[in-house]
Protein backbone atom coordinates (compact mmCIF):
# COMPACT_ATOMS: atom_id res chain seq x y z
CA UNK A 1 136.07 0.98 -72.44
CA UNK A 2 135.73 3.64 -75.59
CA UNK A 3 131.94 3.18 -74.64
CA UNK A 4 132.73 4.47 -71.01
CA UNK A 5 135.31 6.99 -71.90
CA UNK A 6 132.42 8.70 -74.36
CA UNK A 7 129.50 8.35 -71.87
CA UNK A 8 130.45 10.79 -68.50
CA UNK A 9 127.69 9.38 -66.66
CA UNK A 10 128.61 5.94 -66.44
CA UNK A 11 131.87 7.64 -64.46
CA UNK A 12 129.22 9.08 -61.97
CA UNK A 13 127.32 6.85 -61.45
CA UNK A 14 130.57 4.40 -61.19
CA UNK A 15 133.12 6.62 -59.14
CA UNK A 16 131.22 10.04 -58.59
CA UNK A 17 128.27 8.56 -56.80
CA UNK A 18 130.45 6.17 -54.33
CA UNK A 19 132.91 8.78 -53.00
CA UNK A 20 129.84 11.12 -52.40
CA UNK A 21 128.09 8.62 -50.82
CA UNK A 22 130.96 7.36 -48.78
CA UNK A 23 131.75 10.84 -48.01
CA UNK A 24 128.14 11.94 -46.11
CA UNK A 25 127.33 8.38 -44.69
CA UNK A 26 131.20 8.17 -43.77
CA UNK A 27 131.05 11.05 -41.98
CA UNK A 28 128.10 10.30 -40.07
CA UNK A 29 129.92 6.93 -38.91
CA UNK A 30 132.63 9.00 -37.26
CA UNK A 31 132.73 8.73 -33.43
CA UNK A 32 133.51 12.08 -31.94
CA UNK A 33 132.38 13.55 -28.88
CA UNK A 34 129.64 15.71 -31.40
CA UNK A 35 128.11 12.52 -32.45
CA UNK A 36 126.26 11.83 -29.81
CA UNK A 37 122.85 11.89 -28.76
CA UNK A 38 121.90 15.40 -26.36
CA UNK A 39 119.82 14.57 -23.65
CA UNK A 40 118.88 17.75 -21.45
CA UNK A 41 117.80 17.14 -17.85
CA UNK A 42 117.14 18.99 -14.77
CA UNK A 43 117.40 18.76 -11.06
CA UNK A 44 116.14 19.85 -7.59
CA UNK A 45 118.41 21.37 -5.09
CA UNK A 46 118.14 18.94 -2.56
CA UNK A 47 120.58 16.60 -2.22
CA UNK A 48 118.48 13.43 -2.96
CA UNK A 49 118.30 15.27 -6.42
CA UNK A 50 121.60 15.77 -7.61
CA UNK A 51 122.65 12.28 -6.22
CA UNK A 52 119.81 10.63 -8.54
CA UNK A 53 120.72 13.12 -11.25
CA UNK A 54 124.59 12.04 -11.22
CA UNK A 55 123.49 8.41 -11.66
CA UNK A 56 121.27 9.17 -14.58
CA UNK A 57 124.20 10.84 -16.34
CA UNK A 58 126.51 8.05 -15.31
CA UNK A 59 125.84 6.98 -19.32
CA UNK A 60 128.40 8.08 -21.63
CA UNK A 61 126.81 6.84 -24.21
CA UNK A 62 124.61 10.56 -24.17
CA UNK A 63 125.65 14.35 -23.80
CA UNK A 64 123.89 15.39 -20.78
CA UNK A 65 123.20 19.05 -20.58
CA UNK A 66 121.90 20.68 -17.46
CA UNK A 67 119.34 23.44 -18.22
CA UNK A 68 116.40 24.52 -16.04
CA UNK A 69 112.98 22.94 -17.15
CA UNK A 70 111.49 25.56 -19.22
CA UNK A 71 114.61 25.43 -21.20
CA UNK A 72 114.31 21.96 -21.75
CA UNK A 73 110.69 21.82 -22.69
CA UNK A 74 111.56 24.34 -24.97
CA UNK A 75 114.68 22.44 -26.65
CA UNK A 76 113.03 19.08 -27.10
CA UNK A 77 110.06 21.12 -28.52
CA UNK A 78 113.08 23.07 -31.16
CA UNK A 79 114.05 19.49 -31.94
CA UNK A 80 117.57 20.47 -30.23
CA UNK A 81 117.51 17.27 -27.85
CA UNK A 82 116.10 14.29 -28.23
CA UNK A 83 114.65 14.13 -24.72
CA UNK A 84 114.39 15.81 -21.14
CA UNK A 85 114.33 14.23 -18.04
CA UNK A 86 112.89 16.40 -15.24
CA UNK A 87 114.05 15.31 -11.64
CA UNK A 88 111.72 17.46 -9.14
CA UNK A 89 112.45 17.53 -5.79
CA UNK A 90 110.56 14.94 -2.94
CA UNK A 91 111.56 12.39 -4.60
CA UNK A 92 110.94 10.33 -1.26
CA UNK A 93 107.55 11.16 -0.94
CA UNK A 94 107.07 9.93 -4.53
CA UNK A 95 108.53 6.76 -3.50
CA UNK A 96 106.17 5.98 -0.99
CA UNK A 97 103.16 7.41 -3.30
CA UNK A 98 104.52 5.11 -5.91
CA UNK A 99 104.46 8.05 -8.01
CA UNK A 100 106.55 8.62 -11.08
CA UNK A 101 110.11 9.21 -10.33
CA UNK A 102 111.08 11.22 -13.55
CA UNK A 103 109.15 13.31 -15.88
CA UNK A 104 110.21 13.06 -19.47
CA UNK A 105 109.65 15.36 -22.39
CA UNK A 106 109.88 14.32 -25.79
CA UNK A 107 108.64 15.31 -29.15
CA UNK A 108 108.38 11.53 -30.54
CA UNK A 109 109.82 8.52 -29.71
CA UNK A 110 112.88 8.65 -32.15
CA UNK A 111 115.10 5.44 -32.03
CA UNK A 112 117.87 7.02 -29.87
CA UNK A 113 114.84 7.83 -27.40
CA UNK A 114 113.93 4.22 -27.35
CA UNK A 115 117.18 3.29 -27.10
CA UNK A 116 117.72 5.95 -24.04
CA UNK A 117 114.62 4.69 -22.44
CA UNK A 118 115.42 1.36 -20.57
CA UNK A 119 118.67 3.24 -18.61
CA UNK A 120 116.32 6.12 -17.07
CA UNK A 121 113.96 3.05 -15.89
CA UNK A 122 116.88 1.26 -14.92
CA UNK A 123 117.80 4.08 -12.89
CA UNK A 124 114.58 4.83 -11.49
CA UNK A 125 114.17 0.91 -10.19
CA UNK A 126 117.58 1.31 -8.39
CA UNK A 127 116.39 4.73 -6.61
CA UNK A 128 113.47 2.92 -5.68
CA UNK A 129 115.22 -0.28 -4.52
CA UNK A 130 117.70 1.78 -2.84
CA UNK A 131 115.25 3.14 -1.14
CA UNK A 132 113.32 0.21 0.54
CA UNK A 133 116.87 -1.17 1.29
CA UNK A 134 117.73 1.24 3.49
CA UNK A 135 118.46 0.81 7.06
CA UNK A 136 117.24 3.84 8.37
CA UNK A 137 115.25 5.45 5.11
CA UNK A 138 115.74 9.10 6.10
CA UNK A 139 116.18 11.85 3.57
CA UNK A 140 120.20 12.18 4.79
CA UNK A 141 120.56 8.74 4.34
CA UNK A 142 118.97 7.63 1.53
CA UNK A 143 120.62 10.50 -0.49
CA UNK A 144 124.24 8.67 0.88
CA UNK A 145 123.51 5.46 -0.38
CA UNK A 146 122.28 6.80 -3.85
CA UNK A 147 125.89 8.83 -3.75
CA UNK A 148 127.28 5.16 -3.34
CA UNK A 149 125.38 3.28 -6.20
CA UNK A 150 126.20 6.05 -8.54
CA UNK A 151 129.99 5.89 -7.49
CA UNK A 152 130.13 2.24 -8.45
CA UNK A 153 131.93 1.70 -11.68
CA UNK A 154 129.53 -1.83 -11.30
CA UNK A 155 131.34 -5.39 -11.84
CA UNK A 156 134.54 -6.05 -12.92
CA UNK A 157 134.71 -8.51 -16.20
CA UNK A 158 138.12 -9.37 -17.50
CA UNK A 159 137.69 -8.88 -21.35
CA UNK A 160 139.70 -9.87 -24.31
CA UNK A 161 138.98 -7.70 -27.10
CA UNK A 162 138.82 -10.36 -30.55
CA UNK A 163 137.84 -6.78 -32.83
CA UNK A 164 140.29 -3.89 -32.25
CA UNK A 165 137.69 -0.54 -31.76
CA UNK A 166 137.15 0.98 -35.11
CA UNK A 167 138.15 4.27 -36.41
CA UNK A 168 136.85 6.68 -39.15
CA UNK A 169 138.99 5.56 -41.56
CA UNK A 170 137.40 1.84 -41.25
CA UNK A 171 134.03 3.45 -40.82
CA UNK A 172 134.36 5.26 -44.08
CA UNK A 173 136.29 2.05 -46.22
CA UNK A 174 133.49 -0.31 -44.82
CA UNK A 175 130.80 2.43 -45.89
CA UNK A 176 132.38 3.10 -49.23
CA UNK A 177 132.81 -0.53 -49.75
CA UNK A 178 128.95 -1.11 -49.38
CA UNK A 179 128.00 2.01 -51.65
CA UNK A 180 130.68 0.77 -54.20
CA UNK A 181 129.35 -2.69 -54.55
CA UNK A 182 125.77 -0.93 -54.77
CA UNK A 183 126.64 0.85 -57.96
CA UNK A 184 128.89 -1.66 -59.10
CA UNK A 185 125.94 -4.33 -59.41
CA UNK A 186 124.31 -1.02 -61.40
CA UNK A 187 126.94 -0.83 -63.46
CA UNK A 188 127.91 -4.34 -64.21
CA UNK A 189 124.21 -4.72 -64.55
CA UNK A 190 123.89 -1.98 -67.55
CA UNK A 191 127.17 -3.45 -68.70
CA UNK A 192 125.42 -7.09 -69.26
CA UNK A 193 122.47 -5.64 -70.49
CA UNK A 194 124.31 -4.82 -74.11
CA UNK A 195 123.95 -8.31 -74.57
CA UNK A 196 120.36 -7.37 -75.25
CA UNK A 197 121.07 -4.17 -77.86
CA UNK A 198 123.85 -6.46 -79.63
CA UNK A 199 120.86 -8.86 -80.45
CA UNK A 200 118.35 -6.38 -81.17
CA UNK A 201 120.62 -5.02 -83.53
CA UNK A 202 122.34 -8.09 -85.06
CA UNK A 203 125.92 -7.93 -83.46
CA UNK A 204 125.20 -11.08 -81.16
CA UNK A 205 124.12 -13.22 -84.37
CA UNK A 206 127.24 -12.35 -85.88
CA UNK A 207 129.10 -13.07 -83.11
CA UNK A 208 127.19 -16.73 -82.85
CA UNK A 209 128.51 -17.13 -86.48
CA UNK A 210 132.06 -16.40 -86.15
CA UNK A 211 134.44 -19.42 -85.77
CA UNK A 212 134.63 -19.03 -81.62
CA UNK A 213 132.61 -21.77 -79.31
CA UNK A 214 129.82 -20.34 -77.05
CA UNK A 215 132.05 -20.90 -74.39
CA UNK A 216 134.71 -18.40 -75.35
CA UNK A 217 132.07 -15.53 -76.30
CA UNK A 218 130.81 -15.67 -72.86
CA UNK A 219 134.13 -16.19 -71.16
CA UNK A 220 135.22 -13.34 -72.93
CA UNK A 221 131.49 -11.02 -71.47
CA UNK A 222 132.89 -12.22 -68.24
CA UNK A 223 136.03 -11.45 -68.35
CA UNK A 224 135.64 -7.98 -69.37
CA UNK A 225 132.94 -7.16 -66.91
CA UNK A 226 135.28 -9.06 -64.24
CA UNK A 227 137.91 -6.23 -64.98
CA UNK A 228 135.36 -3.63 -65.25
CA UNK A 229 134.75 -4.33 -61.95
CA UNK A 230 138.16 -4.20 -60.44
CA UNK A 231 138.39 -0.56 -62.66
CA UNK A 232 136.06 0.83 -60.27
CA UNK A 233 137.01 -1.15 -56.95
CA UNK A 234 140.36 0.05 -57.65
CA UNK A 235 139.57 3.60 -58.22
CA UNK A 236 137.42 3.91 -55.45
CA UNK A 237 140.04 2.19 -53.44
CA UNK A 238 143.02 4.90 -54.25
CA UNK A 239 140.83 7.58 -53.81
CA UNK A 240 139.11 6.61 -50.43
CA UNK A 241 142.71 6.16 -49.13
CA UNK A 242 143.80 9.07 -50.54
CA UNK A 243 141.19 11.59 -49.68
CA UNK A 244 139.67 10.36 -46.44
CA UNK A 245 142.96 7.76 -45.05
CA UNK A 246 140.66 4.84 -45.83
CA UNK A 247 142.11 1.37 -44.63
CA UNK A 248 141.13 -1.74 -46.32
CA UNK A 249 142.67 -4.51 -45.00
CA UNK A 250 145.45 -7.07 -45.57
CA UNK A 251 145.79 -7.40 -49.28
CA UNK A 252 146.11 -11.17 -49.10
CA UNK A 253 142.40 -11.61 -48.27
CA UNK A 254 141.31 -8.65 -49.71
CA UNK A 255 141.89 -9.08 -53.52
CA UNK A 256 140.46 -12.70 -52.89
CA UNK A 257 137.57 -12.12 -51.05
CA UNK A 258 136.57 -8.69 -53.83
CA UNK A 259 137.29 -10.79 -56.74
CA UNK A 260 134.41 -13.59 -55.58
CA UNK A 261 132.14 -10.19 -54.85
CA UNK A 262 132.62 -9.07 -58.23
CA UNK A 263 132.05 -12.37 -59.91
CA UNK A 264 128.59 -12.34 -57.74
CA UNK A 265 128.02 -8.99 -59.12
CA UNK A 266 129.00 -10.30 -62.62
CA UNK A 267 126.80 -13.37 -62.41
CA UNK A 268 123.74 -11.38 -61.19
CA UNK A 269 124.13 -8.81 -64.03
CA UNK A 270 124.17 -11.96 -66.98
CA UNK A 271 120.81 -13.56 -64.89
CA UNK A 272 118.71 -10.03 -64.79
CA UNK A 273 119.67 -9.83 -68.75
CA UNK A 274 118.75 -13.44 -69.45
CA UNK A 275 115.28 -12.86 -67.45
CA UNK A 276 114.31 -9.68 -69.86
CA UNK A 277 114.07 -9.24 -73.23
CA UNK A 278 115.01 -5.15 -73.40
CA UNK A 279 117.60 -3.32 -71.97
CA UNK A 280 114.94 -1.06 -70.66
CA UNK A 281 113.36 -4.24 -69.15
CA UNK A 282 116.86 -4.65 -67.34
CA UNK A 283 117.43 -1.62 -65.93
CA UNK A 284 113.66 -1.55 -64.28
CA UNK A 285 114.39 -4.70 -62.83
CA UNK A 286 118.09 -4.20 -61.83
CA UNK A 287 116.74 -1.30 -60.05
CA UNK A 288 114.17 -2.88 -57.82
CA UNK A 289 116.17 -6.21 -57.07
CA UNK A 290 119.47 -3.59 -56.48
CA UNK A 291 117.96 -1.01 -54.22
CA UNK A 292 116.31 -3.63 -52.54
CA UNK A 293 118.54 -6.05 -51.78
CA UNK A 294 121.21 -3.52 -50.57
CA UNK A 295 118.77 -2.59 -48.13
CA UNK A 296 118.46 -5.78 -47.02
CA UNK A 297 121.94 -6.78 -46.71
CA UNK A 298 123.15 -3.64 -44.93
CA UNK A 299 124.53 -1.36 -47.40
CA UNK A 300 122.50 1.52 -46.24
CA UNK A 301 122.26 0.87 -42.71
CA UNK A 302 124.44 -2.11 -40.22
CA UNK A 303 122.08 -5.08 -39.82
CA UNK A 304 122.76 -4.75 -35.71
CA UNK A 305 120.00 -2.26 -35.97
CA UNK A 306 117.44 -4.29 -37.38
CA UNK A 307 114.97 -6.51 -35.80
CA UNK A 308 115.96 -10.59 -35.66
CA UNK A 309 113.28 -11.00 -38.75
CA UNK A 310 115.08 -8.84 -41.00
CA UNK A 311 118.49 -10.49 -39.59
CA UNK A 312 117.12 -13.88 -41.27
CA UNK A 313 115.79 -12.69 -44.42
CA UNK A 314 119.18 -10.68 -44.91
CA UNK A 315 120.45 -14.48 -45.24
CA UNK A 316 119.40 -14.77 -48.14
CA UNK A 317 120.37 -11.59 -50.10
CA UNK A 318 124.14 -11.47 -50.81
CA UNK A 319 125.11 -8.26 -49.75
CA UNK A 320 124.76 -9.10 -46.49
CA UNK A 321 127.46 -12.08 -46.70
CA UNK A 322 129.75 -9.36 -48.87
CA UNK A 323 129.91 -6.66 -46.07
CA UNK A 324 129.70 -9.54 -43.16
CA UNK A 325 133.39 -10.75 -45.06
CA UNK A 326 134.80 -7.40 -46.01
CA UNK A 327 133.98 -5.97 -42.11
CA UNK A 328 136.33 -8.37 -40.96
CA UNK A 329 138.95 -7.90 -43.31
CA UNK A 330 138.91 -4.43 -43.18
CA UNK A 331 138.70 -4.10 -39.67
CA UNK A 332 141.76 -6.66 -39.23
CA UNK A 333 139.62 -9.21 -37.30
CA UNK A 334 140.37 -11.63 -39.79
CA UNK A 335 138.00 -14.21 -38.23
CA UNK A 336 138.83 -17.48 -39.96
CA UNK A 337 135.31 -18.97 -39.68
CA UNK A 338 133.18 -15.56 -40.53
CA UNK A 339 135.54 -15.07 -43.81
CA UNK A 340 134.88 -19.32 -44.66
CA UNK A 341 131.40 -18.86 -44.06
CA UNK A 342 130.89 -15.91 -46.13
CA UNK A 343 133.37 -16.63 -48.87
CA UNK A 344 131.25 -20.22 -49.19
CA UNK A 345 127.65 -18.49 -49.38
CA UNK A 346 128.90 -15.59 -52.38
CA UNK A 347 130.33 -18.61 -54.02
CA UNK A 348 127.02 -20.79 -53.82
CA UNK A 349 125.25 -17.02 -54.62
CA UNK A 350 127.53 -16.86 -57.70
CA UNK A 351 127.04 -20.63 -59.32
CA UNK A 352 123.01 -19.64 -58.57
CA UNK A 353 123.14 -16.24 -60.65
CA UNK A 354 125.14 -18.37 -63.35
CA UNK A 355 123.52 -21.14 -63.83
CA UNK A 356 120.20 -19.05 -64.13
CA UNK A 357 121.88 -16.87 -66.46
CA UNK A 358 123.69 -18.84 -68.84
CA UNK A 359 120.19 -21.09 -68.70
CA UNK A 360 118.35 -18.45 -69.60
CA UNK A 361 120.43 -16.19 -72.53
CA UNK A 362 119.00 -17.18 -75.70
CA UNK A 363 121.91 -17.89 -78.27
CA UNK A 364 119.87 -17.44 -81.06
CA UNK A 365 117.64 -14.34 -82.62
């Protein structure tokens, strides 16, 4: 503690770095009206036209804008939108041509694009099958029954909601939560890695001399980087609830659940410094297995975006298993199998980073 009270950075990169992180990538998680995507499109004046245009905006997953063509050439090009969807008129003649319904203008294919992609087909397969439905397939006709599709609101599912929606106070505990244990496994990770300087410089022989067991010494490493680790948690959690109305759950699993992540954290610190022989050794390698592995396991980014591979091989990192059990806490799920399942795996992930560390430290110079 004297250590950390004389070195500001380790504050930084502890509490500083976390709320700053929490604070952009928080913000981004917000889900206001501003959020999302712009899509620009524009549309004939014949009826056939605006009908096909009100079902392509039936999405509210997008902000559709109506701008004349030109202007929407000219936004995608500005980066302003991330697409345009052109709907020209004779859009019945390019039904029987079997000519493309929709002309879209993009810049590249970003991932909302991709994402935006399958509902303009979607709606350009239901003008078309609207179309060879119809019982008489005149112009005034066809444009009525495309005024019906679009006014469906579609099938009626009875739903029972097991996750209440989330708000930005969730979006910014579960985002500060992942940025938190990021730096925490950097700090516990330097923290562990004085095990190397005290032997380099003769403290740790001393301390193998001394009347105390091997057992106590390292109880006692463990201990203090345990509540090292709740110092931070416990910062960070005051001040996320304080400055941004952060929620983090029922208390009951909470301080449970974050005292088996912080053990991992603690484990996987003591295994990087029984792998090197320098503390500069163990901060190059706590770096690459850190960054890494936070990637992997969905600190940066939720693992519903990535493809099934990446799902599996996020398994097996244990960041993944820390924000899968914290989501449901904080959110107030509270899914009794999810929290088991992911309690059991940081547990096995803990023994694993102990038993390689403790294996590992050499006792003696």
């Amino acid at each position: 503690m004297k250590s950390m009270a004389r070195t500001p950075s380790v504050w930084v990169l502890m509490v500083a770095m976390p709320l700053i992180f929490s604070l952009i990538f928080g913000g981004m998680a917000g889900s206001s009206e501003k959020n999302k995507p712009v899509v620009l499109y524009s549309a004939g004046s014949d009826a056939l036209s605006t009908e096909a245009a009100k079902l392509l905006t039936g999405n509210k997953q997008y902000k559709w804008e109506k701008v004349s063509a030109k202007k929407a050439r000219e936004a995608v090009n500005g980066q302003k939108a991330i697409a345009a969807v052109l709907i020209g008129e004779g859009m019945a003649e390019r039904i029987e041509k079997q000519e493309p319904l929709f002309t879209i203008a993009i810049q590249r294919e970003t991932q909302e694009y991709l994402a935006l992609y399958p509902h303009i087909e979607g709606a350009a397969r239901t003008i078309a099958s609207s179309y060879e439905i119809a019982a008489a397939p005149e112009l005034d006709g066809f444009a009525a029954l495309i005024r019906e599709v679009s006014g469906k609101q579609g099938i009626r599912v009875d739903k029972e909601i097991i996750q209440r929606e989330g708000n930005k106070g969730e979006a910014v505990s579960l985002s500060s939560i992942g940025f938190t244990i990021m730096f925490m496994m950097f700090g516990i990770s330097g923290a562990a890695a004085t095990i190397l300087e005290e032997r380099a410089g003769g403290t740790w022989a001393r301390l193998m001399a001394s009347p105390v067991s091997r057992t106590q010494i390292i109880c006692g490493y463990i201990l203090s980087y345990f509540l090292l680790g709740w110092l931070q948690l416990g910062i960070l959690a005051i001040s996320i609830k304080v400055l941004f109305n952060g929620q983090w759950g029922s208390p009951l699993y909470f301080i449970p659940f974050a005292s088996i992540v912080i053990l991992t954290v603690v484990g996987l610190g003591l295994m990087i410094a029984g792998l090197v022989k320098t503390k500069q050794q163990a901060g190059a390698l706590s770096a690459v297995i850190i960054v890494s592995t936070s990637m992997l396991g969905g600190v940066y980014w939720p693992l519903d975006v990535v493809p099934d591979f990446m799902k599996l091989i996020a398994k097996f990192v244990p960041q993944s298993w820390m924000m899968e059990g914290i989501r449901e806490i904080v959110s107030g799920s509270l899914h009794t199998k999810t929290i088991l399942t992911a309690t059991a795996m940081l547990i096995g992930f803990c023994l694993l980073f102990f038993y390689l560390g403790l294996r590992k430290l050499k006792y003696e110079n």
